[in-house]
N, C-alpha and C. Protein backbone atom coordinates (compact mmCIF):
# COMPACT_ATOMS: atom_id res chain seq x y z
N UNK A 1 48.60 31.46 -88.45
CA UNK A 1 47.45 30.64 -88.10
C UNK A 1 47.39 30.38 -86.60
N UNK A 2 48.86 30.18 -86.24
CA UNK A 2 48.33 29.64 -84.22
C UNK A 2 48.33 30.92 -83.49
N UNK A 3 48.52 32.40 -84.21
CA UNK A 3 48.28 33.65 -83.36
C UNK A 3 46.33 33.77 -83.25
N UNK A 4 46.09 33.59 -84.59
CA UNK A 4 44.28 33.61 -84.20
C UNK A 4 43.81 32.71 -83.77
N UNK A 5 44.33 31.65 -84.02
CA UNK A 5 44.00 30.00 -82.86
C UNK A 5 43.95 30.35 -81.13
N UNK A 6 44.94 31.07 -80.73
CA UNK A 6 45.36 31.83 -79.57
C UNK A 6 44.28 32.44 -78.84
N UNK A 7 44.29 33.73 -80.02
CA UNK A 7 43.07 34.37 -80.04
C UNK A 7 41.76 34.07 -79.62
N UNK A 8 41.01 33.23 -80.88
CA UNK A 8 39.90 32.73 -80.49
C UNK A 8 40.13 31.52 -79.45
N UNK A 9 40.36 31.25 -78.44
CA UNK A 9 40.90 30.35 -77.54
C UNK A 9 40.21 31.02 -76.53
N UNK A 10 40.97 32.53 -76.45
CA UNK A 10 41.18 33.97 -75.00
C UNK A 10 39.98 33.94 -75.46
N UNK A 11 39.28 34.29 -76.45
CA UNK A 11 38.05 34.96 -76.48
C UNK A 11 37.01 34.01 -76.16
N UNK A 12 37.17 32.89 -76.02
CA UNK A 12 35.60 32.09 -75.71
C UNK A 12 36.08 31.84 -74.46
N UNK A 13 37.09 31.61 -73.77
CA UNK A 13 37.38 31.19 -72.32
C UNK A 13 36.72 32.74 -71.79
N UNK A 14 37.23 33.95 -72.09
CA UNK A 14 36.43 34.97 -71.87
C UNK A 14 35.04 35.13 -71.03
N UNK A 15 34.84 34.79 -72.79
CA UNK A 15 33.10 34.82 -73.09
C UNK A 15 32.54 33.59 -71.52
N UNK A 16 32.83 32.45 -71.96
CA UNK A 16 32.60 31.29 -71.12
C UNK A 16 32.45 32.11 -69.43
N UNK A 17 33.89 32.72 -68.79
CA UNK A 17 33.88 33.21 -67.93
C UNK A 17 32.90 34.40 -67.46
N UNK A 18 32.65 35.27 -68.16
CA UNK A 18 31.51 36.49 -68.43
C UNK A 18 30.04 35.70 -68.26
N UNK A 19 29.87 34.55 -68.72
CA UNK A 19 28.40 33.57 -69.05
C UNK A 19 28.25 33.38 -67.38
N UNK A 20 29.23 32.36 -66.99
CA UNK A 20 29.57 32.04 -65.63
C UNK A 20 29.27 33.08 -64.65
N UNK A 21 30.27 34.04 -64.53
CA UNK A 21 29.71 35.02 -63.85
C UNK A 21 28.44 35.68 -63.31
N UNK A 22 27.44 35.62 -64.19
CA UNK A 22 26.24 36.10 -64.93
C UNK A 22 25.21 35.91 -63.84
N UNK A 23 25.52 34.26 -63.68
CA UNK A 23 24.86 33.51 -62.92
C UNK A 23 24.86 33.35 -61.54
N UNK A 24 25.98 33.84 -61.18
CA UNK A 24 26.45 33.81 -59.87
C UNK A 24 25.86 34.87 -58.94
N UNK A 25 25.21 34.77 -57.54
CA UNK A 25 25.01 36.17 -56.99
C UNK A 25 25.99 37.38 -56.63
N UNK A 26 25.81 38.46 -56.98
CA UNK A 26 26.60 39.59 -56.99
C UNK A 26 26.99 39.79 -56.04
N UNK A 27 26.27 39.46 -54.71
CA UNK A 27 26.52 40.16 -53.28
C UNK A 27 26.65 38.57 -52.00
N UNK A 28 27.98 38.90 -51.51
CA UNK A 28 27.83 37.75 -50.47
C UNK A 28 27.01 38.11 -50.11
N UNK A 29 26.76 36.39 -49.12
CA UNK A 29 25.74 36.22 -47.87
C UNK A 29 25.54 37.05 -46.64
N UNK A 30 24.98 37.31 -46.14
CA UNK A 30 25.17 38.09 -44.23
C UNK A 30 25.86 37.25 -43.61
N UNK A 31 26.66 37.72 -42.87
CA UNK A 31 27.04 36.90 -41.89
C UNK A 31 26.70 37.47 -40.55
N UNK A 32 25.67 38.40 -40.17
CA UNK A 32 25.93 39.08 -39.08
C UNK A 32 24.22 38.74 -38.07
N UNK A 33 23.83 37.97 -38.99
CA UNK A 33 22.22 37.62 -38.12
C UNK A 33 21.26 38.46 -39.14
N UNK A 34 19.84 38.37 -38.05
CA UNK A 34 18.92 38.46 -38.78
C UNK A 34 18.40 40.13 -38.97
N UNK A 35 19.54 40.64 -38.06
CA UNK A 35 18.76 42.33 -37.67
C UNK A 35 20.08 42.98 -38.78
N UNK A 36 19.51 43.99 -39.33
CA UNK A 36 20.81 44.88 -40.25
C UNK A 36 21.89 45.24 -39.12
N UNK A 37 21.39 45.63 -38.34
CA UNK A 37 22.19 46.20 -37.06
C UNK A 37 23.29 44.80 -36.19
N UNK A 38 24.70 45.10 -36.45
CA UNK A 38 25.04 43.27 -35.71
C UNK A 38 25.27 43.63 -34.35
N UNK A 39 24.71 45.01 -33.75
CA UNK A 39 24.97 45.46 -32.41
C UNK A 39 23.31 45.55 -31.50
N UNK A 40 22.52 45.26 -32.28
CA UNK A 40 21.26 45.77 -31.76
C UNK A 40 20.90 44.45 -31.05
N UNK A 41 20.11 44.38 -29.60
CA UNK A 41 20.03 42.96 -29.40
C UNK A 41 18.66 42.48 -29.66
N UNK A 42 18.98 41.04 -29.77
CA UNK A 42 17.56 40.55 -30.22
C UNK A 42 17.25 39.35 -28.61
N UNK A 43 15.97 39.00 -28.83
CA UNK A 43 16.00 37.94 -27.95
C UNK A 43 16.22 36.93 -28.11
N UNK A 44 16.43 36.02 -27.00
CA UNK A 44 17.09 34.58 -26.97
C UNK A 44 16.08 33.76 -27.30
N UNK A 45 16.06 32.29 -27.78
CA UNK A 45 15.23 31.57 -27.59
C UNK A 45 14.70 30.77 -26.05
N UNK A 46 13.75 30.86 -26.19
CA UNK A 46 12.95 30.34 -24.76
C UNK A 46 13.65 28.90 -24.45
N UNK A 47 14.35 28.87 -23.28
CA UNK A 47 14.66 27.84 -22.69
C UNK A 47 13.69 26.84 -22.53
N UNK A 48 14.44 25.39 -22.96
CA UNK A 48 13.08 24.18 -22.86
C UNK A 48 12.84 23.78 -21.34
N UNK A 49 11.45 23.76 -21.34
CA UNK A 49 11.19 22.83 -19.61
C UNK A 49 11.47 21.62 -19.61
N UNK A 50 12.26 20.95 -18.63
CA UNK A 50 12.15 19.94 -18.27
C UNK A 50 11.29 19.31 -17.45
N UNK A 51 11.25 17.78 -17.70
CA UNK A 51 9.98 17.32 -17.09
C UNK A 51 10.48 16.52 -15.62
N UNK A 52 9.74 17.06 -14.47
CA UNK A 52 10.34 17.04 -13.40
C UNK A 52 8.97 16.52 -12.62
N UNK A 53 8.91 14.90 -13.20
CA UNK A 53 7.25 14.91 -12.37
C UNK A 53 8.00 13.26 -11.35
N UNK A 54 9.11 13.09 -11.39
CA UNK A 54 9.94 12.52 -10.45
C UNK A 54 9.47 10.51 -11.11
N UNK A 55 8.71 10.42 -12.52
CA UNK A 55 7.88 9.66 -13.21
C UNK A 55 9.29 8.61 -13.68
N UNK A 56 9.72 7.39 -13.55
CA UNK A 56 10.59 7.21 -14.26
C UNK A 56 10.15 6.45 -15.34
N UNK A 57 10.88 6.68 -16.64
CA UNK A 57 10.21 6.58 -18.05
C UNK A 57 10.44 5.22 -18.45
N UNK A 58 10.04 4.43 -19.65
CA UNK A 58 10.46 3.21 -19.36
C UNK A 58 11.30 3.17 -21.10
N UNK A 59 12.57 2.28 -20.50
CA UNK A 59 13.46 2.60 -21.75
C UNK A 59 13.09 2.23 -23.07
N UNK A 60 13.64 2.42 -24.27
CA UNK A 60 13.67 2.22 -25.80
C UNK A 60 14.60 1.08 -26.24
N UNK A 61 15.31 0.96 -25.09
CA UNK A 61 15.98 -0.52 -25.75
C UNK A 61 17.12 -0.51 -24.73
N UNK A 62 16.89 -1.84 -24.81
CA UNK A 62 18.01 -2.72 -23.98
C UNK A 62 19.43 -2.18 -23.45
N UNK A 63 20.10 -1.77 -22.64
CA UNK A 63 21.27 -1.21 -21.77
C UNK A 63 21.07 0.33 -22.34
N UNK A 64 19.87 0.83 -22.63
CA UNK A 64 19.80 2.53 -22.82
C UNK A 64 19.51 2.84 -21.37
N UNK A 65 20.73 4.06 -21.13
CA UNK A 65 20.83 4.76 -19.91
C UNK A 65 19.38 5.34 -19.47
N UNK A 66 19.39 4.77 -18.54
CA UNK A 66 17.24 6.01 -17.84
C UNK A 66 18.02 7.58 -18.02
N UNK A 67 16.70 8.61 -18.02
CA UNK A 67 16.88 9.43 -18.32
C UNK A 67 16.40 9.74 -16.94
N UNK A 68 16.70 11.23 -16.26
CA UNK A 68 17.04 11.76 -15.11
C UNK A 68 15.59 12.40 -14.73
N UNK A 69 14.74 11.59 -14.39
CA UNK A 69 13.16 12.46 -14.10
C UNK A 69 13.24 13.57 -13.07
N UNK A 70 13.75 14.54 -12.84
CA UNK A 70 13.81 15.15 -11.66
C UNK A 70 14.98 16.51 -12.29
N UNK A 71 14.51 17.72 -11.80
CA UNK A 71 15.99 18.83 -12.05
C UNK A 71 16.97 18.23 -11.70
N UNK A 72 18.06 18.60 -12.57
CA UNK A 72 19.20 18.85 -12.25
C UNK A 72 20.11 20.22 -11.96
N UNK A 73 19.21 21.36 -12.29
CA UNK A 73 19.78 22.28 -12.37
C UNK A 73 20.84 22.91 -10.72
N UNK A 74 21.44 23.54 -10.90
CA UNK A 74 22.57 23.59 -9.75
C UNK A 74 23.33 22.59 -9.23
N UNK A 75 23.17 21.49 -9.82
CA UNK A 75 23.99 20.57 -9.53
C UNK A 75 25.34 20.41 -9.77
N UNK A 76 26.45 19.93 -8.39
CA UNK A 76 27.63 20.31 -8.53
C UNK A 76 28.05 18.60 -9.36
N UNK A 77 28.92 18.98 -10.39
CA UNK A 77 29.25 17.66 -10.93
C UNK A 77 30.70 18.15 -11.36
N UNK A 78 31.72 17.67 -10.28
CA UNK A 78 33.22 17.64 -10.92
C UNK A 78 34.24 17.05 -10.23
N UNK A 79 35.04 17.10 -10.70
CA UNK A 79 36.11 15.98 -9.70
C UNK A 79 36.11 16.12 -8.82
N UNK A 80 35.74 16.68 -7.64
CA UNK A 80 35.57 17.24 -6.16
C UNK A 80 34.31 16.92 -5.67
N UNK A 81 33.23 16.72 -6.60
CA UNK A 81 32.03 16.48 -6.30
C UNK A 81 31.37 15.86 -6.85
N UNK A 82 29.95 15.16 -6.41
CA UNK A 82 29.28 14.84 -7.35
C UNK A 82 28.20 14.52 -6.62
N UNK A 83 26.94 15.80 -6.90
CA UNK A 83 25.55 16.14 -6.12
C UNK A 83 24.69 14.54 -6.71
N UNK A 84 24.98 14.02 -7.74
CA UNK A 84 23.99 12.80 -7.64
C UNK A 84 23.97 11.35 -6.93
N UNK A 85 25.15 11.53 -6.46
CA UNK A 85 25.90 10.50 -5.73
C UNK A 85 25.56 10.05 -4.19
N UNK A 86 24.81 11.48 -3.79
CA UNK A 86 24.37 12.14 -2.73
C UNK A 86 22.91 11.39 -2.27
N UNK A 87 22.26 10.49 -3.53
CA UNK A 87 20.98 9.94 -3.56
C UNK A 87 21.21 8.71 -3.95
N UNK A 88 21.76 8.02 -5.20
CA UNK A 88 22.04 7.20 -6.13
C UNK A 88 23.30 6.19 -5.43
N UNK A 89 23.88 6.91 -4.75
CA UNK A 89 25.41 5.55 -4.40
C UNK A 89 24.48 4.68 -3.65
N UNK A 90 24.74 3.13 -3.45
CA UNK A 90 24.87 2.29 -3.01
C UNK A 90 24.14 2.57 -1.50
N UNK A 91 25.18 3.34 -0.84
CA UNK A 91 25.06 3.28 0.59
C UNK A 91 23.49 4.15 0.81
N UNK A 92 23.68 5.17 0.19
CA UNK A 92 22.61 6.32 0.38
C UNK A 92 21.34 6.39 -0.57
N UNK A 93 21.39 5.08 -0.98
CA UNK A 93 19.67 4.62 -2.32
C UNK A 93 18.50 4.57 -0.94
N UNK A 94 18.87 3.52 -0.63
CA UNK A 94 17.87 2.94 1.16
C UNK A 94 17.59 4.21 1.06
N UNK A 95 18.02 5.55 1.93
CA UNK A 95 17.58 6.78 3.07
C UNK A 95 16.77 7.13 2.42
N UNK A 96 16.78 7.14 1.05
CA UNK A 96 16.89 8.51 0.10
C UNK A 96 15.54 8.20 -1.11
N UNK A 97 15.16 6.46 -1.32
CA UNK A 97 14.48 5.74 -1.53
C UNK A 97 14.72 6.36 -3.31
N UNK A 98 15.82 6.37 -3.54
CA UNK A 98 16.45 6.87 -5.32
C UNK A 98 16.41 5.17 -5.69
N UNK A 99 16.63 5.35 -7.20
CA UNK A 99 17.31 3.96 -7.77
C UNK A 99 18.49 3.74 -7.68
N UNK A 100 19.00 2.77 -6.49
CA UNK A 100 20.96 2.87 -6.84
C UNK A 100 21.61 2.66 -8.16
N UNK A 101 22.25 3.45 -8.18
CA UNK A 101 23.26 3.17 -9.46
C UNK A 101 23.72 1.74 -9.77
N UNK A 102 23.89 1.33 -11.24
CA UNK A 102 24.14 0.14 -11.31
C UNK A 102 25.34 -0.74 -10.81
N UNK A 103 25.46 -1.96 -10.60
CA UNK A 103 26.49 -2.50 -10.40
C UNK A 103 27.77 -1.96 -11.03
N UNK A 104 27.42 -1.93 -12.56
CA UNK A 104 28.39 -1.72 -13.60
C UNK A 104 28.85 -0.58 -13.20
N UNK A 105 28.33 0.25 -12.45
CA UNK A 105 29.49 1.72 -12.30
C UNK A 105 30.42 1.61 -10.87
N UNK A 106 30.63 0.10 -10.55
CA UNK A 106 31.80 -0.06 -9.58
C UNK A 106 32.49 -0.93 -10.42
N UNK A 107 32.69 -1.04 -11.36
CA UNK A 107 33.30 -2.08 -12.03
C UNK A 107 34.37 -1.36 -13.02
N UNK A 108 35.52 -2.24 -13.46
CA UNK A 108 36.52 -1.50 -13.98
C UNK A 108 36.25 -1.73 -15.68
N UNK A 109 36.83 -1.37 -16.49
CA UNK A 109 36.77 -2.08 -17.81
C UNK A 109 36.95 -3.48 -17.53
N UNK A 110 38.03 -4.01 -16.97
CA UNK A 110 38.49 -5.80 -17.28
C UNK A 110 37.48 -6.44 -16.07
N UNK A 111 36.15 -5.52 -15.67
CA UNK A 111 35.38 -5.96 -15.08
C UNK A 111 35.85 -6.38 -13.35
N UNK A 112 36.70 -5.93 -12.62
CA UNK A 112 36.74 -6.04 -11.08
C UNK A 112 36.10 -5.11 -10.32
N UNK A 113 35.44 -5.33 -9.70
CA UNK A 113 34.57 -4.65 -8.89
C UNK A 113 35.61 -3.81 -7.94
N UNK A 114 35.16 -2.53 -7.60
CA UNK A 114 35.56 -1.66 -6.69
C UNK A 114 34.99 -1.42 -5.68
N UNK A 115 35.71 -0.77 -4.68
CA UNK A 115 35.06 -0.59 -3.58
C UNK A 115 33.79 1.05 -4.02
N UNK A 116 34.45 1.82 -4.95
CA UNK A 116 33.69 3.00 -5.06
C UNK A 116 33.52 3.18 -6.35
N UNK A 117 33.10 4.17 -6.88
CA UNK A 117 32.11 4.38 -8.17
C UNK A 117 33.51 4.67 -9.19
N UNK A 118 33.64 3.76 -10.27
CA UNK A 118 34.62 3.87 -11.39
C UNK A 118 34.78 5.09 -11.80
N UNK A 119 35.77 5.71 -11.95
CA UNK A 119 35.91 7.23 -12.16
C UNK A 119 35.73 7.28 -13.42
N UNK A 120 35.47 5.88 -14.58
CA UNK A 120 34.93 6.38 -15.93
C UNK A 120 33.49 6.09 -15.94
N UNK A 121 32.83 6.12 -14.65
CA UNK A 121 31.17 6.24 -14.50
C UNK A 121 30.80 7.64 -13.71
N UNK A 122 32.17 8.60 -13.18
CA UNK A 122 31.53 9.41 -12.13
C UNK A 122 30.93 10.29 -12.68
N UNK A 123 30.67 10.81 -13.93
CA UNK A 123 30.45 12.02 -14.78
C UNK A 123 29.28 11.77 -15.10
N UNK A 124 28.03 11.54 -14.51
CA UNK A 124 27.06 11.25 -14.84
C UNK A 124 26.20 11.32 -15.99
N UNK A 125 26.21 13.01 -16.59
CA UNK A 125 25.68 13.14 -17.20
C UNK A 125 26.18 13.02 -19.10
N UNK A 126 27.07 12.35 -18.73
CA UNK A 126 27.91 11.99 -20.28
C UNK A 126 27.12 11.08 -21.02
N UNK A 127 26.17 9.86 -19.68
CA UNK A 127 25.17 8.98 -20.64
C UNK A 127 23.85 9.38 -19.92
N UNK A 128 23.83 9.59 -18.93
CA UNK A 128 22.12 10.25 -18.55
C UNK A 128 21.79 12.00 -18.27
N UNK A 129 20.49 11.87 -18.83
CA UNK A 129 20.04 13.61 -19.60
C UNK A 129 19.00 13.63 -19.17
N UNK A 130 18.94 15.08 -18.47
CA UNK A 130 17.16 14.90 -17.93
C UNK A 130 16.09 15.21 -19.20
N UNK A 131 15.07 14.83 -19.55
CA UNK A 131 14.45 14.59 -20.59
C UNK A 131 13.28 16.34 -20.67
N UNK A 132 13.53 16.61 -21.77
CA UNK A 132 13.24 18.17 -21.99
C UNK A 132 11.72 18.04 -22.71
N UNK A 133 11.06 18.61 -22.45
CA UNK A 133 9.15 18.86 -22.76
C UNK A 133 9.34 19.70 -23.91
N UNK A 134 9.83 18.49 -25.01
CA UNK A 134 10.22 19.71 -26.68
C UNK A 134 9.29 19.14 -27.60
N UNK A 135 9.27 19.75 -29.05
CA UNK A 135 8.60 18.85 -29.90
C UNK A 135 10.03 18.02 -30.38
N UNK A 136 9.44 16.95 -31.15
CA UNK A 136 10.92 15.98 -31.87
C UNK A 136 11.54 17.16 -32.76
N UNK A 137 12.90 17.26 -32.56
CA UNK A 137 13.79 17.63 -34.16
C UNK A 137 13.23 17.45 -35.07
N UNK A 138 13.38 15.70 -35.37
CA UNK A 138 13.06 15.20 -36.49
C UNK A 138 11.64 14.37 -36.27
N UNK A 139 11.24 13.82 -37.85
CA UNK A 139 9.97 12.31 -37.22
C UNK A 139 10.60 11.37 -36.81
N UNK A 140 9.77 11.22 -35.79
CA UNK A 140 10.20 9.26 -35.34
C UNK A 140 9.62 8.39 -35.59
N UNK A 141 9.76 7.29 -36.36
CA UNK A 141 9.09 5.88 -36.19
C UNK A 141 9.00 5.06 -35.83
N UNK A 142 9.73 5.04 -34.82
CA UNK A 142 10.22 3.60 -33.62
C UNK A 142 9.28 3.20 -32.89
N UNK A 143 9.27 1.72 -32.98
CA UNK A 143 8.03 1.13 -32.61
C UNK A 143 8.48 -0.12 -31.86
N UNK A 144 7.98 -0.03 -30.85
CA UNK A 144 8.43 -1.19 -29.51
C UNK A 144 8.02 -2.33 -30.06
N UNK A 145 9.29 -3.68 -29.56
CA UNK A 145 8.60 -4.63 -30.35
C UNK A 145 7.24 -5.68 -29.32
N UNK A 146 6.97 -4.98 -28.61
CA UNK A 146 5.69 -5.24 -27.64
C UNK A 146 4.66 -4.79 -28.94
N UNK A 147 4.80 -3.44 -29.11
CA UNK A 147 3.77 -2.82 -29.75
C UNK A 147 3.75 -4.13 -31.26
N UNK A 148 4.12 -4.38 -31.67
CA UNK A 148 4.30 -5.39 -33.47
C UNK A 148 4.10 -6.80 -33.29
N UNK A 149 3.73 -6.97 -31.91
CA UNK A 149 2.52 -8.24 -31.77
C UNK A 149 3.88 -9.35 -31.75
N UNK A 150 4.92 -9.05 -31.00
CA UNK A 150 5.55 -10.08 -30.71
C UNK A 150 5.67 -11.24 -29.17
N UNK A 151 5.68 -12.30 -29.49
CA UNK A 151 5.00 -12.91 -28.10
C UNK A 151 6.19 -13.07 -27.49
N UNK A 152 6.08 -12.99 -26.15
CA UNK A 152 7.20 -12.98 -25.07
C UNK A 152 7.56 -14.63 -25.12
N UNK A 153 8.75 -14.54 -24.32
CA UNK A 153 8.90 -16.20 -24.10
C UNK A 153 7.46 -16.79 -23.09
N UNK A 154 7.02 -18.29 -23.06
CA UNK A 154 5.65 -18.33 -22.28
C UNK A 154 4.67 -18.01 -22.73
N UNK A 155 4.56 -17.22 -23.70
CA UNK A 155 3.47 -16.91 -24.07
C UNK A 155 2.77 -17.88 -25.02
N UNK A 156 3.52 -18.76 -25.44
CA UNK A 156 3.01 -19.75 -26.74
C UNK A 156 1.91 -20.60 -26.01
């Protein structure tokens, strides 16, 4: 009795497995792109323009970094240098008639002011991005709370 118990056991796990199978696609995925050929070249996507009308934008909320109205492209940014610094420091905003950089980027974490730009602010572009002429990724619904009819202080 437990040799055909056995039996019919193998044979529906089988069967079961054969069913399974069935369903499954026969042939992996591509992995090689969209051309049969993974040597043939295709073209790149069109680089986005940036908007370089020197316009500065007005922020989305409270301590959000401004975004960089103006190219950046060729700009030297590394421990040896730093081409925005050249407009933006302190000393050189006046000549140059830029927005100086904030207080907060002479300041340390435990908050003491320095004589020069905090070396965890010199990397500019870690929180400011020059702003690219794209459509959205995704939808947005964000809505200023100016725009939702909220009254300023004074205003009552």
């Amino acid at each position: 009795m437990k040799p055909l118990r056995t039996v019919l056991m193998i044979a529906c796990a089988c069967a079961a497995t054969l069913t399974l199978a069935q369903g499954l696609p026969q042939d992996p995925p591509e992995l090689t792109g969209p051309t049969p050929d993974p040597m043939e070249a295709i073209p790149a996507a069109p680089l986005e323009r940036y908007v370089t009308d020197d316009v500065r934008q007005m922020r989305a909320y409270p301590e959000q970094p401004p975004i960089i109205p103006h190219s950046i492209e060729g700009y030297q940014l590394s421990v040896n240098a730093n081409r925005c610094m050249s407009c933006h420091k302190r000393e050189n905003s006046l000549g140059t008639g830029a927005p100086m950089i904030s207080i907060t980027h002479y300041m340390t974490r435990e908050g003491q002011m320095l004589a020069d730009v905090s070396p965890r602010r010199y990397f500019c572009t870690q929180c400011h991005v020059p702003q690219a002429d794209t459509e959205a990724l995704v939808q947005n619904t964000f809505t200023d709370m100016a725009e939702m009819g909220a009254n300023t202080a004074g205003e009552q």
